[in-house]
Protein backbone atom coordinates (compact mmCIF):
# COMPACT_ATOMS: atom_id res chain seq x y z
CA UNK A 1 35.86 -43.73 18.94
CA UNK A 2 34.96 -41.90 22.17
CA UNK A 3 36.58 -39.05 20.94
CA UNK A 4 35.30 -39.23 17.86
CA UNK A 5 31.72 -39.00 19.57
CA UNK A 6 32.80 -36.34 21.92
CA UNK A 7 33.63 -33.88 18.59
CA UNK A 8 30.03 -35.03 17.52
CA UNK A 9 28.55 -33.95 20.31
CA UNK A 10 30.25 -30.77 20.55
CA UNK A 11 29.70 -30.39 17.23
CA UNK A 12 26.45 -30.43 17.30
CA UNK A 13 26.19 -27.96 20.22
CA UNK A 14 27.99 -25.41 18.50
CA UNK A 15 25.08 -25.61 15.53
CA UNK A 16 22.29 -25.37 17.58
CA UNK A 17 24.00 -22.48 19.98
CA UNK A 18 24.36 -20.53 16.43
CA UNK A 19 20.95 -21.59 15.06
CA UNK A 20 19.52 -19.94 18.19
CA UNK A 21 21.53 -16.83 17.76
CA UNK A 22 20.40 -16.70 14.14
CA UNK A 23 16.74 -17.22 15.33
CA UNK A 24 17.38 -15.04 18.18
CA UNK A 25 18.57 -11.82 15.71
CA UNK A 26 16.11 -12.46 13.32
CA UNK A 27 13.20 -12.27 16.02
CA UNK A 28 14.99 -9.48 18.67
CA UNK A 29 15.19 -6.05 17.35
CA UNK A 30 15.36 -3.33 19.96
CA UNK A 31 13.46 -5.24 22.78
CA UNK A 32 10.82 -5.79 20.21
CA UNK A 33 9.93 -9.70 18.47
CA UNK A 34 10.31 -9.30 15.30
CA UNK A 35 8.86 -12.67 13.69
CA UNK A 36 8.68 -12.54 9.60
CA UNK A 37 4.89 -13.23 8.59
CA UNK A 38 4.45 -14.78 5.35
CA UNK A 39 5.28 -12.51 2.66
CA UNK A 40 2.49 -12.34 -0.50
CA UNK A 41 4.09 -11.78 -4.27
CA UNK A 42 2.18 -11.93 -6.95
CA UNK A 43 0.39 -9.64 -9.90
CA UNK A 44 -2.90 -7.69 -10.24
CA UNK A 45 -4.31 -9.16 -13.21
CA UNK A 46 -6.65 -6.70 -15.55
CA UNK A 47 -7.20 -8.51 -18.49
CA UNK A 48 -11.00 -9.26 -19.44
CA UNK A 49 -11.16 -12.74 -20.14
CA UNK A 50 -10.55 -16.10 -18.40
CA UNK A 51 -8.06 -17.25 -20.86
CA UNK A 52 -5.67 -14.67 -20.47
CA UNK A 53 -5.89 -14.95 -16.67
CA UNK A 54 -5.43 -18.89 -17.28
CA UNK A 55 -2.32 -18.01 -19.23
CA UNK A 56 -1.09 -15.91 -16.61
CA UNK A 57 -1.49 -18.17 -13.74
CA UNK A 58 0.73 -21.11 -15.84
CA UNK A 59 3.53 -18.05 -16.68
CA UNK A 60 3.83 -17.36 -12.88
CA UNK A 61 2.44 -19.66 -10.07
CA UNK A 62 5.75 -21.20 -9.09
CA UNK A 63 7.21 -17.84 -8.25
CA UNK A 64 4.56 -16.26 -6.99
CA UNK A 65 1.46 -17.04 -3.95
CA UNK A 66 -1.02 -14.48 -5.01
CA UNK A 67 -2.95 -13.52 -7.47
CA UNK A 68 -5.09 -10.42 -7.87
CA UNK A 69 -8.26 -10.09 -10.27
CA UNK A 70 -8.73 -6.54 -10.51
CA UNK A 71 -11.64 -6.85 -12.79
CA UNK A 72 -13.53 -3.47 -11.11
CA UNK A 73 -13.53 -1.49 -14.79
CA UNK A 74 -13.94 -4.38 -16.83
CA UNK A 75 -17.24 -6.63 -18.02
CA UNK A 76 -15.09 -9.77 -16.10
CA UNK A 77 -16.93 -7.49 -12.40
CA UNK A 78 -20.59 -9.16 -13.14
CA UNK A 79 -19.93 -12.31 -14.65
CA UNK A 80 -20.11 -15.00 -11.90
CA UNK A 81 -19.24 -17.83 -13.70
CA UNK A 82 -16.08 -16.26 -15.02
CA UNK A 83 -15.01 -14.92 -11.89
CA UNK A 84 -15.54 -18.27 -10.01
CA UNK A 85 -13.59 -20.03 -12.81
CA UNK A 86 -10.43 -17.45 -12.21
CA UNK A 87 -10.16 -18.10 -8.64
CA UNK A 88 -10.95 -21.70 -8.76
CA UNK A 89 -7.97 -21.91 -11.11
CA UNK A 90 -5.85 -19.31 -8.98
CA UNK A 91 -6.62 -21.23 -6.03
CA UNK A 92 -6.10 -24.32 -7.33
CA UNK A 93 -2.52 -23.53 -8.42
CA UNK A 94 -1.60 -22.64 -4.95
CA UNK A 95 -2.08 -19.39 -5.00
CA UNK A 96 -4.23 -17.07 -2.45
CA UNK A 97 -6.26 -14.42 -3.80
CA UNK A 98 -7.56 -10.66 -3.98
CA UNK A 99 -10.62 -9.48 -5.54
CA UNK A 100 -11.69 -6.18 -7.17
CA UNK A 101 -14.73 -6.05 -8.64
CA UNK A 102 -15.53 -2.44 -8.42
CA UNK A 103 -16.91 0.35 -5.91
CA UNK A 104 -20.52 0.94 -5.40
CA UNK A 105 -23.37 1.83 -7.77
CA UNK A 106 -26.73 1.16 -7.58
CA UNK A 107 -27.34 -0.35 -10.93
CA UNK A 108 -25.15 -3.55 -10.16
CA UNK A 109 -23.03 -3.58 -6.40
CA UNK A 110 -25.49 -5.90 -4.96
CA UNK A 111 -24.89 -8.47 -7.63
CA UNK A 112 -20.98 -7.83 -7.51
CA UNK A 113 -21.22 -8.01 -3.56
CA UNK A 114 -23.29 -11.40 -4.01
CA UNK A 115 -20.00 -12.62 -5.78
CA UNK A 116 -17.62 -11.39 -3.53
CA UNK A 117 -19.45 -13.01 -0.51
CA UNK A 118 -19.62 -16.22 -2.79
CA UNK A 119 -15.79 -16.13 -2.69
CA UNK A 120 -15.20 -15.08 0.48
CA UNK A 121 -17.39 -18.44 1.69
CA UNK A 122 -16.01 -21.09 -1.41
CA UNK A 123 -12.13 -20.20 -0.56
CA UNK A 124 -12.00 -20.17 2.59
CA UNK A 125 -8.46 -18.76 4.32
CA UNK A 126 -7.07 -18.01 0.42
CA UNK A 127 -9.20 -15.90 -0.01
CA UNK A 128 -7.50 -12.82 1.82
CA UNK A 129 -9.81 -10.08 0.70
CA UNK A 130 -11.44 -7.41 -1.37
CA UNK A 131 -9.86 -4.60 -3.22
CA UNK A 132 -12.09 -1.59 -2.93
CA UNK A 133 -12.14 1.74 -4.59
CA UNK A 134 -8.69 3.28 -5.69
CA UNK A 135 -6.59 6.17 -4.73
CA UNK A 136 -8.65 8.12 -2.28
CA UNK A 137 -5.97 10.19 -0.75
CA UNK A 138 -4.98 10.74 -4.12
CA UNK A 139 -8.09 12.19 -5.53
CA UNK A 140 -8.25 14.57 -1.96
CA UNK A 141 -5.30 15.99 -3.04
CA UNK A 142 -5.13 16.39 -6.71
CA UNK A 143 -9.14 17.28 -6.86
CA UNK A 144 -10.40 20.66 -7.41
CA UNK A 145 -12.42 21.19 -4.41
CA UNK A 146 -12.72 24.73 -4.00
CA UNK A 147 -14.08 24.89 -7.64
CA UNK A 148 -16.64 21.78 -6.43
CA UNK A 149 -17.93 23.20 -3.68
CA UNK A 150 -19.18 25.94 -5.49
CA UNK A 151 -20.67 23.66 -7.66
CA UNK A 152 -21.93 20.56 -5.94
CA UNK A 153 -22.61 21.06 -1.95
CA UNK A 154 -23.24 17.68 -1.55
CA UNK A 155 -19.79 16.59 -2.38
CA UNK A 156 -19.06 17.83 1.21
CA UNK A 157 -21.81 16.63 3.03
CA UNK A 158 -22.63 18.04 6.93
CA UNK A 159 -18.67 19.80 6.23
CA UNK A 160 -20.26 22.16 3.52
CA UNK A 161 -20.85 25.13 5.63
CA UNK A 162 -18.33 25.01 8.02
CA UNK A 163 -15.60 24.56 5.25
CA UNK A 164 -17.47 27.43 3.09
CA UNK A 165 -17.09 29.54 6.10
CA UNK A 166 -13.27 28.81 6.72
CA UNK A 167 -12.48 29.81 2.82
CA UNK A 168 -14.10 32.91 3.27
CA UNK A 169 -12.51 33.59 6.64
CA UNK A 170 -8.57 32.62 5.31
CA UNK A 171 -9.15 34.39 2.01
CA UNK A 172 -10.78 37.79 4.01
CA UNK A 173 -7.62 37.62 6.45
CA UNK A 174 -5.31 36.21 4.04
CA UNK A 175 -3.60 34.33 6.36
CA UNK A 176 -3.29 30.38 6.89
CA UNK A 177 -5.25 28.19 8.69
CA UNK A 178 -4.52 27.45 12.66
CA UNK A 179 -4.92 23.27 11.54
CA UNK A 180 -6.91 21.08 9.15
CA UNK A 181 -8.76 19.07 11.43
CA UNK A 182 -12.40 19.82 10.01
CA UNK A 183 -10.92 18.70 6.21
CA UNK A 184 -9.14 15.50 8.21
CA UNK A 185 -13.23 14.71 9.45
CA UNK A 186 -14.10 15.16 6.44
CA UNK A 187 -11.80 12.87 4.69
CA UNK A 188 -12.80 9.80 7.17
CA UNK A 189 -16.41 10.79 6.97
CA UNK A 190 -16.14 10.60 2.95
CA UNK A 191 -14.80 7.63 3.34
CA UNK A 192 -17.36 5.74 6.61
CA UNK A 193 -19.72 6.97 4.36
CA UNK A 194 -19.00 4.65 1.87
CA UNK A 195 -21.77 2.15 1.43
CA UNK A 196 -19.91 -0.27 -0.16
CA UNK A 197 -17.17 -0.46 1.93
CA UNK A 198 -19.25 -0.52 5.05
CA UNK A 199 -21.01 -3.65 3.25
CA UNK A 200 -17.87 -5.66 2.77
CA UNK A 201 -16.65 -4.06 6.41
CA UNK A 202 -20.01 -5.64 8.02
CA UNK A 203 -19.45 -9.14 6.37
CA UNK A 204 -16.09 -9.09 8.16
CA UNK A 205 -14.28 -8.88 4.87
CA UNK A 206 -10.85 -7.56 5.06
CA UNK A 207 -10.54 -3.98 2.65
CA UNK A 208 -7.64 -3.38 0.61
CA UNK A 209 -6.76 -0.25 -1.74
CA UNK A 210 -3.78 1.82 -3.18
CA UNK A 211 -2.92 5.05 -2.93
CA UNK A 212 0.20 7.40 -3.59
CA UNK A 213 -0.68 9.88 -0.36
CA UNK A 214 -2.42 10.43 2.86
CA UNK A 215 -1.90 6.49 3.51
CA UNK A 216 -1.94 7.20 7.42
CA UNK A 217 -5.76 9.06 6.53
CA UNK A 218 -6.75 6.27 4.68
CA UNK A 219 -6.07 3.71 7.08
CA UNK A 220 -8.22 6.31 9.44
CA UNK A 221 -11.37 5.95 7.15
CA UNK A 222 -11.30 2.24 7.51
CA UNK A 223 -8.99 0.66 5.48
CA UNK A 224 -7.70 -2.52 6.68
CA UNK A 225 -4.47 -3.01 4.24
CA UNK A 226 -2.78 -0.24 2.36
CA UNK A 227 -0.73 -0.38 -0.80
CA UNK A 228 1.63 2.17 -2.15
CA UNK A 229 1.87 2.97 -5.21
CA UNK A 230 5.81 2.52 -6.64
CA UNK A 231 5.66 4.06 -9.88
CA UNK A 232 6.09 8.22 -11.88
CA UNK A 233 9.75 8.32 -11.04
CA UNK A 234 8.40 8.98 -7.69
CA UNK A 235 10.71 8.92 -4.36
CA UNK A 236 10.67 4.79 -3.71
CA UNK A 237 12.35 5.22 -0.05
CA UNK A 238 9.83 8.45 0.81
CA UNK A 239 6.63 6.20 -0.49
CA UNK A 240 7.87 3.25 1.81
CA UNK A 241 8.20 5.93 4.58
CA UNK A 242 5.02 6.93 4.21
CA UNK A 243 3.43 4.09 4.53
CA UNK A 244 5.47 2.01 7.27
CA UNK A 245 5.16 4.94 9.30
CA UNK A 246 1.25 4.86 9.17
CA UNK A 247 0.92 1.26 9.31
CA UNK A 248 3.16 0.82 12.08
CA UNK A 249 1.40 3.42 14.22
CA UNK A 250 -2.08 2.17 13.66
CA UNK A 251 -1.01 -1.61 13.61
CA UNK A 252 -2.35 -2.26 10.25
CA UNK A 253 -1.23 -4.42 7.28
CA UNK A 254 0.69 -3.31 4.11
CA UNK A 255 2.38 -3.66 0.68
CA UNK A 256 3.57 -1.96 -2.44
CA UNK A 257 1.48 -2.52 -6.33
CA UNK A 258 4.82 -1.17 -8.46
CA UNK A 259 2.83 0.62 -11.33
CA UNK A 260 3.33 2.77 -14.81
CA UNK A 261 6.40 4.31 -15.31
CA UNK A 262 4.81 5.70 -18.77
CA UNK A 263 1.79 6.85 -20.04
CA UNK A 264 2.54 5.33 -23.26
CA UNK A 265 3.70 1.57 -24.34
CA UNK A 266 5.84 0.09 -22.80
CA UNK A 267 3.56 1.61 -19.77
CA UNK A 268 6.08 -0.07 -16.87
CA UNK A 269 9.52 0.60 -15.95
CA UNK A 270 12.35 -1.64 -16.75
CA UNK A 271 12.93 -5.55 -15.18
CA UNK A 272 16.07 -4.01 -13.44
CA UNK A 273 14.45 -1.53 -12.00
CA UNK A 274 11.20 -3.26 -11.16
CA UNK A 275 13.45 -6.15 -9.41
CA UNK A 276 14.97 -3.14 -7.26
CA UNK A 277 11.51 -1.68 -6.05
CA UNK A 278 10.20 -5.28 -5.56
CA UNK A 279 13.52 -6.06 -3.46
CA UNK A 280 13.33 -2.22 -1.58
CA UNK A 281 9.48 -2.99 -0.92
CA UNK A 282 10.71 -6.38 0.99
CA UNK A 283 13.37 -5.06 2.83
CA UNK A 284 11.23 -2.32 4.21
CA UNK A 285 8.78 -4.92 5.55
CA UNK A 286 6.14 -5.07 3.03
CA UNK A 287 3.92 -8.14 3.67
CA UNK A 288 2.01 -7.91 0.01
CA UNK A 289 3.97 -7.17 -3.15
CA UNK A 290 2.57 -6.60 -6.38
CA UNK A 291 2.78 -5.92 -10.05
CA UNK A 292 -0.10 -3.82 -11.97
CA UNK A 293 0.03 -5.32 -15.34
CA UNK A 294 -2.70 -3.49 -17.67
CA UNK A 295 -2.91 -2.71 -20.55
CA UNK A 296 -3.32 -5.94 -22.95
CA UNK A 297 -2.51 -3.31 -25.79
CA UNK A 298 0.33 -5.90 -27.73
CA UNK A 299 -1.73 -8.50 -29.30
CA UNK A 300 2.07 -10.42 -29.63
CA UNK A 301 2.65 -10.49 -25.55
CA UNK A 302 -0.30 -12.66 -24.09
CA UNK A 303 0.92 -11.48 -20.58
CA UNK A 304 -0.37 -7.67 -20.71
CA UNK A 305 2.46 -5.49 -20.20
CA UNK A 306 4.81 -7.87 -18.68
CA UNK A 307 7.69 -9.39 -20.81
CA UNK A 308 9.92 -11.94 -20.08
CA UNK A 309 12.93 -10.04 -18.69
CA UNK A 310 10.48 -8.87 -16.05
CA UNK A 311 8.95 -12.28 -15.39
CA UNK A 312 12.83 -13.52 -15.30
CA UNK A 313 13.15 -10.29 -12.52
CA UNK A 314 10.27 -11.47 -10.84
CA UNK A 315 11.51 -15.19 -10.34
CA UNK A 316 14.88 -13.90 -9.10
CA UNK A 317 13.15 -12.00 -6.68
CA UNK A 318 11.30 -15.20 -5.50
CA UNK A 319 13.79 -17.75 -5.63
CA UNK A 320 17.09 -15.19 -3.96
CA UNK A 321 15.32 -12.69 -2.26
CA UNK A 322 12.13 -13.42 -0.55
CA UNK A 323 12.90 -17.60 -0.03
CA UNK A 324 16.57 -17.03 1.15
CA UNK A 325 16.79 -14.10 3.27
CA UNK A 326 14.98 -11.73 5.92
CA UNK A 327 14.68 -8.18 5.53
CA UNK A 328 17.20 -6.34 6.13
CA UNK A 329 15.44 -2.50 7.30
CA UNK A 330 11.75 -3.67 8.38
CA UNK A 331 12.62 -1.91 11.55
CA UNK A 332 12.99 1.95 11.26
CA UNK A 333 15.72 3.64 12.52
CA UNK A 334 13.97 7.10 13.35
CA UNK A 335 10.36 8.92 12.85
CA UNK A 336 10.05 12.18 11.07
CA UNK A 337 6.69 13.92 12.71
CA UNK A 338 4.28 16.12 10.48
CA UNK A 339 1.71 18.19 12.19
CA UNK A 340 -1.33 16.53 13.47
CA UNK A 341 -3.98 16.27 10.40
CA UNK A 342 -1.53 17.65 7.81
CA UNK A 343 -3.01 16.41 4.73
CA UNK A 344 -0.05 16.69 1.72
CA UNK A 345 0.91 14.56 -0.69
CA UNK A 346 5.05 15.74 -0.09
CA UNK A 347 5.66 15.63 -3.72
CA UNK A 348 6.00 19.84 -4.35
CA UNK A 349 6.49 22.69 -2.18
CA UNK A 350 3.85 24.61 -4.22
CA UNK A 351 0.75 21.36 -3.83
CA UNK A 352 -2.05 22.16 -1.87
CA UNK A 353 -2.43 21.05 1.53
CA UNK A 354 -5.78 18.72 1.61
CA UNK A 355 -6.60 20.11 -2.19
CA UNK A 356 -7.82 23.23 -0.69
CA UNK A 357 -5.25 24.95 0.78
CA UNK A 358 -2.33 26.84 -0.50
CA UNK A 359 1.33 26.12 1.10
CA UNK A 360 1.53 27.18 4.36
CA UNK A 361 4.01 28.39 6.28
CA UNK A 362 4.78 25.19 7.45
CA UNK A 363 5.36 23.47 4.18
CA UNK A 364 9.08 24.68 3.17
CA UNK A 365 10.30 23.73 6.26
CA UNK A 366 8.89 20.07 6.04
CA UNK A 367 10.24 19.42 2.63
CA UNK A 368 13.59 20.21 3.99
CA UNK A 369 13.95 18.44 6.30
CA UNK A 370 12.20 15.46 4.50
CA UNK A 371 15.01 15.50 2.01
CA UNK A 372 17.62 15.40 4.98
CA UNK A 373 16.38 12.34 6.73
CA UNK A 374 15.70 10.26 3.95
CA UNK A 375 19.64 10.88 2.51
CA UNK A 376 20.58 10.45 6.19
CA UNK A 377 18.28 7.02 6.68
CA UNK A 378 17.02 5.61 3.71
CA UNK A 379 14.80 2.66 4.47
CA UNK A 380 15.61 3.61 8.18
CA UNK A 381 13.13 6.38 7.99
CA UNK A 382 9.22 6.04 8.96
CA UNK A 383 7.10 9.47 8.46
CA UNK A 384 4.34 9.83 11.32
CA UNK A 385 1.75 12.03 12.05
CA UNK A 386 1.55 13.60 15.58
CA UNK A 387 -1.96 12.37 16.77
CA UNK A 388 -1.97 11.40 20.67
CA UNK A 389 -4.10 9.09 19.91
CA UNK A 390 -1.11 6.86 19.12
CA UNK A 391 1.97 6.39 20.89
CA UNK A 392 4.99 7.13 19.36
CA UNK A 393 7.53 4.95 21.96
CA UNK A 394 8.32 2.74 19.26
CA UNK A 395 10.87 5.13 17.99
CA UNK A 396 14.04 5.65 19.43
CA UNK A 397 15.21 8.75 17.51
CA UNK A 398 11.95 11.08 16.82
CA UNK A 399 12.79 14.22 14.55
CA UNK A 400 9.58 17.15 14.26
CA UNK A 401 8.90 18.77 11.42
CA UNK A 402 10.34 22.36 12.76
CA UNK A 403 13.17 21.23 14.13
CA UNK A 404 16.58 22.76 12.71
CA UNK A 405 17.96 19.95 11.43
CA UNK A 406 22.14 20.64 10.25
């Protein structure tokens, strides 16, 4: 019998000696703690009435923790009573919640604002914040702003001269511009000028938005938590990149919304491939993961675009993936180093820098060398900006954009 105990004991040694290991590689990672915050899954809901958010809610509350009511182009932004009803049964299923109820106009913000404060005080830690705006790196990039400033001044506020001047300097010499740090100011001023945002900002409400570029910018203009957009057939590994890399650097918050594959029905990529992004968005070290489910165009699918092979994906993804394992590439390997204010979207070679600017003669040479590291590290890959305003000694392996890379 003594023996018998004696194995117990030993036993038991052994289990907690390897439990601590486990704990101790799950938390250790390069001399830094690593410990997993709680990871939020769930879908952006667009529909326009309560019952099909009701009916969403039953589909998927024990496989996912949040849900999003992105009702900010939709008659669901300035009716209270509905709104209230959609969170109270969101929150009442267990699941915390996101709000969009649109940017700011004068005809109705203060009302929506009234709501979102109403929220903010009725649900208490669930309620984890406001969506505001959408894609503003996006729209700095793919707008037409040499055409607008001719047109509207005002678009560019106190930066309308001084940018006027610089176009008519570059195009007189033709040559490119020494940096972009007057159309970086002018990014964060568009958006710190944001009344809106500085309202929800000022009620200490935390600001989320999506983009597809110039996360690391946004994140300057105020944002608290970023998401990228997964969706196009665009680069999954670069977008992750992109955004880890900012986020990491400025110690902010953020996640992936996996969007349209098609312009056309069925709008959203496959379940296979969705369950891929969500489980690539995870293992980067995404801390919200989401679905954008709009259109309600099939009046035989009550769920919007989703159908049940992508609800089945979605479950998987709960149930093997986020409840049974830890990331596996949350900590980058190596930091690829753009120029200080560089504002491109690294889709092209040929895309404007900022939306103003032709390629420079910087621009080949970052591609390249873009394309190398990811196929080299994958998930292991942050991209960074080189600001000295934040310290890059995270990194172990730093590569800059004009190195010679083999």
């Amino acid at each position: 019998m003594k023996q018998i105990h004696l194995f117990s004991i030993l036993l038991i040694l052994v289990l907690l000696i390897s439990s601590t290991a486990l704990f101790v590689v799950y938390t250790q990672s390069s001399n830094q703690t690593l410990v997993r915050e709680p990871v939020y899954f769930g879908i952006a809901f667009c529909g326009e009435t309560v019952e099909q958010a009701k009916v969403l809610i039953d589909k998927t509350k024990t496989y996912t923790n949040l849900f999003i009511l992105n009702a900010g182009q939709n008659p669901l932004c300035t009716n209270q009573t509905a709104v209230m009803e959609i969170l109270d049964y969101a929150t009442d299923a267990g699941l915390d919640i996101i709000v969009n109820l649109g940017s700011h106009n004068r005809e109705t913000w203060q009302q929506r604002f009234q709501i979102l404060n109403e929220a903010k005080d009725t649900y208490g830690t669930k309620f984890l914040g406001v969506y505001y705006d959408d894609e503003p790196g996006g729209m700095m990039v793919d707008w037409n702003w040499e055409e607008e400033l001719k047109t509207n001044n005002y678009a560019f506020g106190t930066y309308t001269a001084p940018i006027q001047e610089k176009l008519q300097s570059i195009k007189a010499s033709s040559d490119f511009p020494d940096n972009y740090s007057l159309e970086a100011q002018w990014f964060s001023w568009i958006l710190q000028a944001n009344p809106g945002h500085n309202h929800l900002k000022n009620s200490n409400i935390t600001t989320f938005t999506s983009d597809y570029t110039l996360y690391w910018f946004d994140y300057l203009g105020g944002y608290n938590v970023m998401l990228a957009q997964l969706g196009w057939n665009n680069s999954v590994n670069q977008h992750l990149s992109m955004i880890r890399g900012a986020a990491n650097l400025q110690d902010r918050e953020w996640g992936t919304i996996i969007t349209w594959k098609y312009r056309e029905p069925p709008y959203i990529d496959s379940a296979n491939n969705i369950y891929d992004q969500l489980v690539a968005s995870y293992d980067a070290g995404a801390k919200y993961i989401t679905i954008f489910n709009w259109p309600y165009y099939d009046a035989d699918n009550p769920y919007g675009i989703l159908t049940q092979a992508h609800f089945e994906a979605m479950e998987r993804f709960w149930n093997q993936v986020v409840n049974k394992r830890v990331p596996t590439s949350a900590q980058p390997q190596a930091a690829l180093v753009l120029p200080k204010d560089y504002g491109i979207a690294l889709r092209d070679n040929d895309e404007k820098i900022w939306g103003i600017w032709q390629p420079d003669d910087k621009t080949d040479l970052i591609h390249k060398n873009l394309d190398k590291l990811l196929e080299e590290y994958g998930l292991g890959l942050d991209i960074i900006y080189d600001d000295p305003a934040y310290s890059k000694e995270r990194y172990n392996i730093l590569y800059y954009w004009d190195q010679t890379l083999p």
